[in-house]
C-alpha atoms as a PDB file:
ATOM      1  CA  UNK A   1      81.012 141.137 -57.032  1.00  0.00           C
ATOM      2  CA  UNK A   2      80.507 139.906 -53.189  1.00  0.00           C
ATOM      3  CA  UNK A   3      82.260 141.986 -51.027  1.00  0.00           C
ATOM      4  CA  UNK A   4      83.947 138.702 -49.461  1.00  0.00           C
ATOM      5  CA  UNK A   5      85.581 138.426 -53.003  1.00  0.00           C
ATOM      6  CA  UNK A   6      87.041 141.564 -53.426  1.00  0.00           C
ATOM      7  CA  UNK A   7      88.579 141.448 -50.258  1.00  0.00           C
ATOM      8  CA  UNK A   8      89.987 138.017 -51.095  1.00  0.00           C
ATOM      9  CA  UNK A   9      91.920 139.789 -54.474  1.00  0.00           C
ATOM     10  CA  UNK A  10      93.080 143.041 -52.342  1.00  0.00           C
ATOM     11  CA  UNK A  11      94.840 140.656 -50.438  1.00  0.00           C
ATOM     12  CA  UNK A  12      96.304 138.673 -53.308  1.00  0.00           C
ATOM     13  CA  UNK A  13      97.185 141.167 -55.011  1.00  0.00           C
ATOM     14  CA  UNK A  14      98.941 143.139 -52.203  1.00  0.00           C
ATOM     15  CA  UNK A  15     100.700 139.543 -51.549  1.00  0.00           C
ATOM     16  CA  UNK A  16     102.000 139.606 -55.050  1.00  0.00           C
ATOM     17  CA  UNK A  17     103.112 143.104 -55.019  1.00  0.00           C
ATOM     18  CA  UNK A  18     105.299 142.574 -51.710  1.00  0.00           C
ATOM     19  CA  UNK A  19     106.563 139.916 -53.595  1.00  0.00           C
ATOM     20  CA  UNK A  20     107.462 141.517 -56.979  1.00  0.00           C
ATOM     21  CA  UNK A  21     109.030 144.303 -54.434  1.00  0.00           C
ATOM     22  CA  UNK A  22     111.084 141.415 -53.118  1.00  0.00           C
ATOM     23  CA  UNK A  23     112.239 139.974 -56.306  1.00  0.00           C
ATOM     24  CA  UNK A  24     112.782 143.721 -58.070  1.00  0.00           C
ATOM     25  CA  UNK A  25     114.968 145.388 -54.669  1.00  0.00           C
ATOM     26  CA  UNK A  26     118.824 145.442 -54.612  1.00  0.00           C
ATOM     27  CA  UNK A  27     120.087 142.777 -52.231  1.00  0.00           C
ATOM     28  CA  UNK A  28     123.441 143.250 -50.991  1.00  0.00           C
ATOM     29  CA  UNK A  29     125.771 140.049 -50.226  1.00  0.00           C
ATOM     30  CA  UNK A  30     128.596 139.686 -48.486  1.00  0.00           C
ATOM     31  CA  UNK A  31     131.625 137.219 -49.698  1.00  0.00           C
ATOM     32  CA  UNK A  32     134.897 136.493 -47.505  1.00  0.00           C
ATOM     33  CA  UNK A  33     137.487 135.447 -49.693  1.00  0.00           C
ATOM     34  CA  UNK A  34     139.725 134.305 -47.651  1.00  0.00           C
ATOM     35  CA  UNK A  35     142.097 131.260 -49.118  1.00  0.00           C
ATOM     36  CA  UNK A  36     139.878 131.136 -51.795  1.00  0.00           C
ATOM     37  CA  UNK A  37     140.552 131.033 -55.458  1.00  0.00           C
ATOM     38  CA  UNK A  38     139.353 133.765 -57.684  1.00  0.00           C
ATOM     39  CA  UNK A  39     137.794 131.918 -60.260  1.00  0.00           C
ATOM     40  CA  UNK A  40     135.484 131.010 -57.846  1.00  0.00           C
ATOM     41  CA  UNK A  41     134.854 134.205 -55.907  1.00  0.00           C
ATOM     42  CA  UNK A  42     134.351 135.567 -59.961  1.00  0.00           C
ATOM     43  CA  UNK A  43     131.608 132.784 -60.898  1.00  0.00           C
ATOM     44  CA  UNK A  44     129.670 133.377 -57.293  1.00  0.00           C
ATOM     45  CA  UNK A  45     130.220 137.500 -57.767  1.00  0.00           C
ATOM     46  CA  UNK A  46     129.164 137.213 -61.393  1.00  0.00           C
ATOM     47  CA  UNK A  47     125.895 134.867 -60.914  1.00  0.00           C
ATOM     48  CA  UNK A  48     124.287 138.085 -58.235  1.00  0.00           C
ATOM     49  CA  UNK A  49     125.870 140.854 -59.968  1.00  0.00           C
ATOM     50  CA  UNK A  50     123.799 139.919 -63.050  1.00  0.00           C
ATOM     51  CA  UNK A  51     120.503 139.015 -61.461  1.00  0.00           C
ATOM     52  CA  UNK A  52     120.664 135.445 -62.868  1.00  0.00           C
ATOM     53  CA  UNK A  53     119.798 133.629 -59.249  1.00  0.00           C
ATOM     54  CA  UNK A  54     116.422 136.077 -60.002  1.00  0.00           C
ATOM     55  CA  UNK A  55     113.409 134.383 -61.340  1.00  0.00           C
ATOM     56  CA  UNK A  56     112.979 137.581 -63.015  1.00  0.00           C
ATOM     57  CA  UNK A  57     115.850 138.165 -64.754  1.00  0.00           C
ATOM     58  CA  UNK A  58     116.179 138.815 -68.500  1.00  0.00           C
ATOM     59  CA  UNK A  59     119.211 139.796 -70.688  1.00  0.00           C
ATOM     60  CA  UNK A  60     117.694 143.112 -70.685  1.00  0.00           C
ATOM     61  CA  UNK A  61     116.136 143.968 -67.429  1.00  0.00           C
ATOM     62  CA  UNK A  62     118.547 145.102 -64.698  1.00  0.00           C
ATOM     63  CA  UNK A  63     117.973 143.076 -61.647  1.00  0.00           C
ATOM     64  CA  UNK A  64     121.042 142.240 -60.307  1.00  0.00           C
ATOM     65  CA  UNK A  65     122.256 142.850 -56.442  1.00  0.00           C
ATOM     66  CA  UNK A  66     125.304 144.480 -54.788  1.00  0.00           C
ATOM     67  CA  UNK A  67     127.969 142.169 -53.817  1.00  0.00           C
ATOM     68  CA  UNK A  68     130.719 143.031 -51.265  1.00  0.00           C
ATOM     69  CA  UNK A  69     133.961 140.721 -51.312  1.00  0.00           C
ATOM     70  CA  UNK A  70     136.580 141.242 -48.022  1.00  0.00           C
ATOM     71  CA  UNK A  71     139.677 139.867 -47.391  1.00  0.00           C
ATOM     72  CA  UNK A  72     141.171 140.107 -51.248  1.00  0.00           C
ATOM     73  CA  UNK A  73     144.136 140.436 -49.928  1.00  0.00           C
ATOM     74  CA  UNK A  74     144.300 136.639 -48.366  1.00  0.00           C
ATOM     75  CA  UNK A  75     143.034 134.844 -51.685  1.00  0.00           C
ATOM     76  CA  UNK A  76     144.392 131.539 -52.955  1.00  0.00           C
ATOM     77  CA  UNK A  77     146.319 130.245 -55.890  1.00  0.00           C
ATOM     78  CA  UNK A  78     146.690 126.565 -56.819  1.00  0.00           C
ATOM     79  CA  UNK A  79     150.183 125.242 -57.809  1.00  0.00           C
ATOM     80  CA  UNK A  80     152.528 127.795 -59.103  1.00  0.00           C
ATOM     81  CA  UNK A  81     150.240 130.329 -60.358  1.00  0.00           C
ATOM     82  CA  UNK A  82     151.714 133.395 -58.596  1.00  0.00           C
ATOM     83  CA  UNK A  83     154.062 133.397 -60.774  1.00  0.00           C
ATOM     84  CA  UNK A  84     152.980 131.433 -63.788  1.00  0.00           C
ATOM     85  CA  UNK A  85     149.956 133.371 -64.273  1.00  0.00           C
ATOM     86  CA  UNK A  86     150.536 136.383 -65.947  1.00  0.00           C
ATOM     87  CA  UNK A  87     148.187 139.601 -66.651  1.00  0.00           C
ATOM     88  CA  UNK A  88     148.648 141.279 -69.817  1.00  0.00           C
ATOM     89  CA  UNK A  89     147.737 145.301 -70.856  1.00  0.00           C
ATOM     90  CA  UNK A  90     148.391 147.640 -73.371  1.00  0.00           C
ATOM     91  CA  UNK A  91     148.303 151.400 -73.054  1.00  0.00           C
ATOM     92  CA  UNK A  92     147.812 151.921 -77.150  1.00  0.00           C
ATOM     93  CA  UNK A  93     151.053 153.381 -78.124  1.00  0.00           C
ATOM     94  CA  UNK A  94     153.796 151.717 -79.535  1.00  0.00           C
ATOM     95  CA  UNK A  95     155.707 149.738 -77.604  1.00  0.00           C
ATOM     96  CA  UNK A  96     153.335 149.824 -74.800  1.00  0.00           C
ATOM     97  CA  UNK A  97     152.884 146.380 -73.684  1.00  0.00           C
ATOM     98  CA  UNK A  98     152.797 145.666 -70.136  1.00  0.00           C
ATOM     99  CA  UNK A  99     153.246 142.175 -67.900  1.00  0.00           C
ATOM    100  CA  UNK A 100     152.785 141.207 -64.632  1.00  0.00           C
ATOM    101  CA  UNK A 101     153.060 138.332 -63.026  1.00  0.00           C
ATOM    102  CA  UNK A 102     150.234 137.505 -60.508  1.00  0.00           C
ATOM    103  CA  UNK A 103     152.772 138.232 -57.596  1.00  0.00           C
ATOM    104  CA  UNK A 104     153.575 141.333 -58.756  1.00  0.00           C
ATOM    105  CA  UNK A 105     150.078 142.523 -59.204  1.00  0.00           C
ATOM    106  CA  UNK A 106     148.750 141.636 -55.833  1.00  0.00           C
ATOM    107  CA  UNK A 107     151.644 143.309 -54.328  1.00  0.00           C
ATOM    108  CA  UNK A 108     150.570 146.338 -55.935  1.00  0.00           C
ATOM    109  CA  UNK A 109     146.943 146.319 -55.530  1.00  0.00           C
ATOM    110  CA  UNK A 110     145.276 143.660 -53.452  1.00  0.00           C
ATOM    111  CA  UNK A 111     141.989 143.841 -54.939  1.00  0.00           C
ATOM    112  CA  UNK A 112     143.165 143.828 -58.303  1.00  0.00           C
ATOM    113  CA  UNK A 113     142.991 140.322 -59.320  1.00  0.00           C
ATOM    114  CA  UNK A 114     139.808 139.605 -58.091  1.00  0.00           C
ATOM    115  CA  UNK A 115     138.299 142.734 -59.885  1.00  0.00           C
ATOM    116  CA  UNK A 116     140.056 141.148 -63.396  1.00  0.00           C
ATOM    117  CA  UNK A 117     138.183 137.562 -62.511  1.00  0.00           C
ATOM    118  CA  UNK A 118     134.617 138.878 -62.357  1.00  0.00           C
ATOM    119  CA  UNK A 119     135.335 141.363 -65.251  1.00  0.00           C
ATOM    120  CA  UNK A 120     136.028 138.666 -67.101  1.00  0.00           C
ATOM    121  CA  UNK A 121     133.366 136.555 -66.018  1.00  0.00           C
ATOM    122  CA  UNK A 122     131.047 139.461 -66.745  1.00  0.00           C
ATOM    123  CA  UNK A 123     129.063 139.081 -70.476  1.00  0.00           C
ATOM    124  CA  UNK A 124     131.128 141.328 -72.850  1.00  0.00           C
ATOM    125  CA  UNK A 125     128.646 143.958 -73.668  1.00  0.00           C
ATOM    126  CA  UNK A 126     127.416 147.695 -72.527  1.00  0.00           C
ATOM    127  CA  UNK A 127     126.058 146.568 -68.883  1.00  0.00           C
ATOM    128  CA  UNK A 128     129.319 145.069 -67.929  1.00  0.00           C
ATOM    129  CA  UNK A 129     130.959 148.885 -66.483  1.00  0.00           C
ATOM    130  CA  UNK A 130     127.525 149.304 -64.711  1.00  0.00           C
ATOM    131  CA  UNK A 131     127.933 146.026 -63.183  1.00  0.00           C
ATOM    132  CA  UNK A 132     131.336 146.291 -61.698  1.00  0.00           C
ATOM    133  CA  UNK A 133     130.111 149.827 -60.055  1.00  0.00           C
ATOM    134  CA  UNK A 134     127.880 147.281 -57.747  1.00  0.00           C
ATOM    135  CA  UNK A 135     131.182 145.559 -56.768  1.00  0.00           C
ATOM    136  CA  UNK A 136     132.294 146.572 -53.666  1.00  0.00           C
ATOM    137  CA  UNK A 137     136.044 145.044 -53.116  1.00  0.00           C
ATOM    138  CA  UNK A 138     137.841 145.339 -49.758  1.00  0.00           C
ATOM    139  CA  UNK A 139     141.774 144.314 -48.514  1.00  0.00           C
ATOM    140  CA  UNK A 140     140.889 143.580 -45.635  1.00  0.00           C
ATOM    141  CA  UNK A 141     137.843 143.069 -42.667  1.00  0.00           C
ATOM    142  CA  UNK A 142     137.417 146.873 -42.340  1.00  0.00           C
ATOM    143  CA  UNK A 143     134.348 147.499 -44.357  1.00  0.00           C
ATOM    144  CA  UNK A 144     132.504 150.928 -44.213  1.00  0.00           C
ATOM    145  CA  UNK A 145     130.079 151.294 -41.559  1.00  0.00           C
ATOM    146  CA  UNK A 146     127.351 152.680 -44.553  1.00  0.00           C
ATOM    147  CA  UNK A 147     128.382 149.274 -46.648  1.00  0.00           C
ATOM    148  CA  UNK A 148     127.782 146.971 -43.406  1.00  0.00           C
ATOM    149  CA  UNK A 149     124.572 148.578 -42.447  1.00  0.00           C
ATOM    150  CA  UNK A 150     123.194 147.233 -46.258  1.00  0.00           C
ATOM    151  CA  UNK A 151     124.330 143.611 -45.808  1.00  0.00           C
ATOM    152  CA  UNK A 152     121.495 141.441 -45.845  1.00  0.00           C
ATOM    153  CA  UNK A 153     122.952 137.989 -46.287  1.00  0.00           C
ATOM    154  CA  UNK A 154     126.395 135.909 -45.996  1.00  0.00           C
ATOM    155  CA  UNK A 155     127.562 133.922 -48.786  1.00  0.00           C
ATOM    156  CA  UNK A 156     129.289 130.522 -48.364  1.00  0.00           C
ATOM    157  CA  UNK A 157     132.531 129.958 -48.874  1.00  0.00           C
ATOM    158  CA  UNK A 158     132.895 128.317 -52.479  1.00  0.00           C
ATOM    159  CA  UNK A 159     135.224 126.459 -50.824  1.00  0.00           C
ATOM    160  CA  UNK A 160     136.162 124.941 -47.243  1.00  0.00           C
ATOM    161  CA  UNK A 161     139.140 126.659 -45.736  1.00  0.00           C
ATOM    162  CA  UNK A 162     141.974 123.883 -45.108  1.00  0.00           C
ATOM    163  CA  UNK A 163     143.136 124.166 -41.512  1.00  0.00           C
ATOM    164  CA  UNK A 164     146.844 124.864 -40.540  1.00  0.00           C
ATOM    165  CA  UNK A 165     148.829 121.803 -38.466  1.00  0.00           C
ATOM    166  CA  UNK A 166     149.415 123.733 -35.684  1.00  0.00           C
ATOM    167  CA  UNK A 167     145.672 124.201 -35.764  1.00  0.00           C
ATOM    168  CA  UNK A 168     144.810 120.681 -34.975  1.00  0.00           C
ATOM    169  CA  UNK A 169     145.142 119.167 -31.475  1.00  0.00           C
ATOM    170  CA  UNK A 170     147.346 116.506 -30.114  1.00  0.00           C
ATOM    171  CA  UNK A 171     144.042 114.184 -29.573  1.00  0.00           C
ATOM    172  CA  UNK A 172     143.121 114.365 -33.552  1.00  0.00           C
ATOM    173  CA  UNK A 173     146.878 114.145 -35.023  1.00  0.00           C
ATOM    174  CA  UNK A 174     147.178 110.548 -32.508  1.00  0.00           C
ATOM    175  CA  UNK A 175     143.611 109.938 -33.838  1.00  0.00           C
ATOM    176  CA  UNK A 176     144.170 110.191 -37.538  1.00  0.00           C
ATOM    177  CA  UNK A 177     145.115 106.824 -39.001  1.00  0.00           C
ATOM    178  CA  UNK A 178     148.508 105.756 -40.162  1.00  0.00           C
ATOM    179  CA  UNK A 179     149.640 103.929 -43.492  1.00  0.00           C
ATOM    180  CA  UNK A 180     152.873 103.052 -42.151  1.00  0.00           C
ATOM    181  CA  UNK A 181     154.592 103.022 -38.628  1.00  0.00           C
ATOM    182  CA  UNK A 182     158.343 102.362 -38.500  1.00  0.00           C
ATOM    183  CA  UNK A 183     159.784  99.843 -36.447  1.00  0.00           C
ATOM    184  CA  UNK A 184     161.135 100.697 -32.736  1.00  0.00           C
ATOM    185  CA  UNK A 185     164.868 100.228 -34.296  1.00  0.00           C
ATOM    186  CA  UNK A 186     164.329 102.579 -37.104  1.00  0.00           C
ATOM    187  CA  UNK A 187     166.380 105.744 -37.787  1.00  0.00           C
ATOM    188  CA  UNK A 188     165.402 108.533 -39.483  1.00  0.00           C
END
């Protein structure tokens, strides 16, 4: 073989092996879910916990990446779920079933709701516990300095945070167009 050509296939195949590095290493995301609904949080947290956003991935190889959720504490419910939505346990002996009301569990533990979505949203099998110890769930904004040093990449919002009305200025609210305005003589 030419010595041109066997420089040509060191550097292909040191190409692909960067590569397979790439696709193979733990990434770790971070996801703010603030005034966001967990259902959401749980399909984006599921989808890199498992690897499946991998070209690689297979049932059984374990590719998937670390995911790091802040701001638990400030998620969303639509309509009356707080406290429609119940969460059910038993502790195996008799008489031992528990429930709590979404309300009630998020008063108790902030993180705990989320952590129930992407459990759920996690296959049912033996991987599922090893999983969930790559989900790293936080209150609040205060993340561990080790955890923050491994972020390599922001996740969007699943959804677009609505804006508060004493957020918007006087210009936009006079801006924003009317269906209806009352006569001069009306009374409210």
């Amino acid at each position: 073989m030419p010595q041109w050509q066997t420089r040509v296939v060191i550097l292909t195949t040191a190409c692909c092996r960067f590569l397979q590095w790439a696709t193979f290493a733990r990434v770790w995301y971070l996801l703010d879910g603030k005034m966001q609904p967990p259902g959401k949080l749980a399909a984006l947290a599921s989808v890199r916990l498992q690897g499946l956003h991998k070209p690689v991935y297979h049932q059984l190889s374990d590719c998937g990446d670390h995911v790091v959720i802040m701001n638990t504490r400030h998620i969303a419910f639509s309509g009356n779920k707080w406290e429609q939505k119940v969460y059910s346990s038993h502790t195996g002996y008799p008489g031992g079933f528990r429930q709590v009301t979404a309300a009630e569990l998020h008063r108790k533990d902030p993180v705990a709701i989320v952590k129930l979505a992407i459990y759920g949203m996690l296959p049912k099998n033996l991987h599922r516990r090893t999983l969930m110890q790559r989900l790293h769930l936080f209150p609040d904004e205060d993340i561990p300095e080790d955890i923050l040093k491994n972020l390599v990449e922001e996740l969007p919002q699943p959804r677009k945070v609505p804006r508060r009305l004493d957020e918007y200025t006087q210009e936009e609210i006079e801006a924003f167009p009317r269906v209806w305005s009352p006569p001069e003589d009306y009374r409210l």
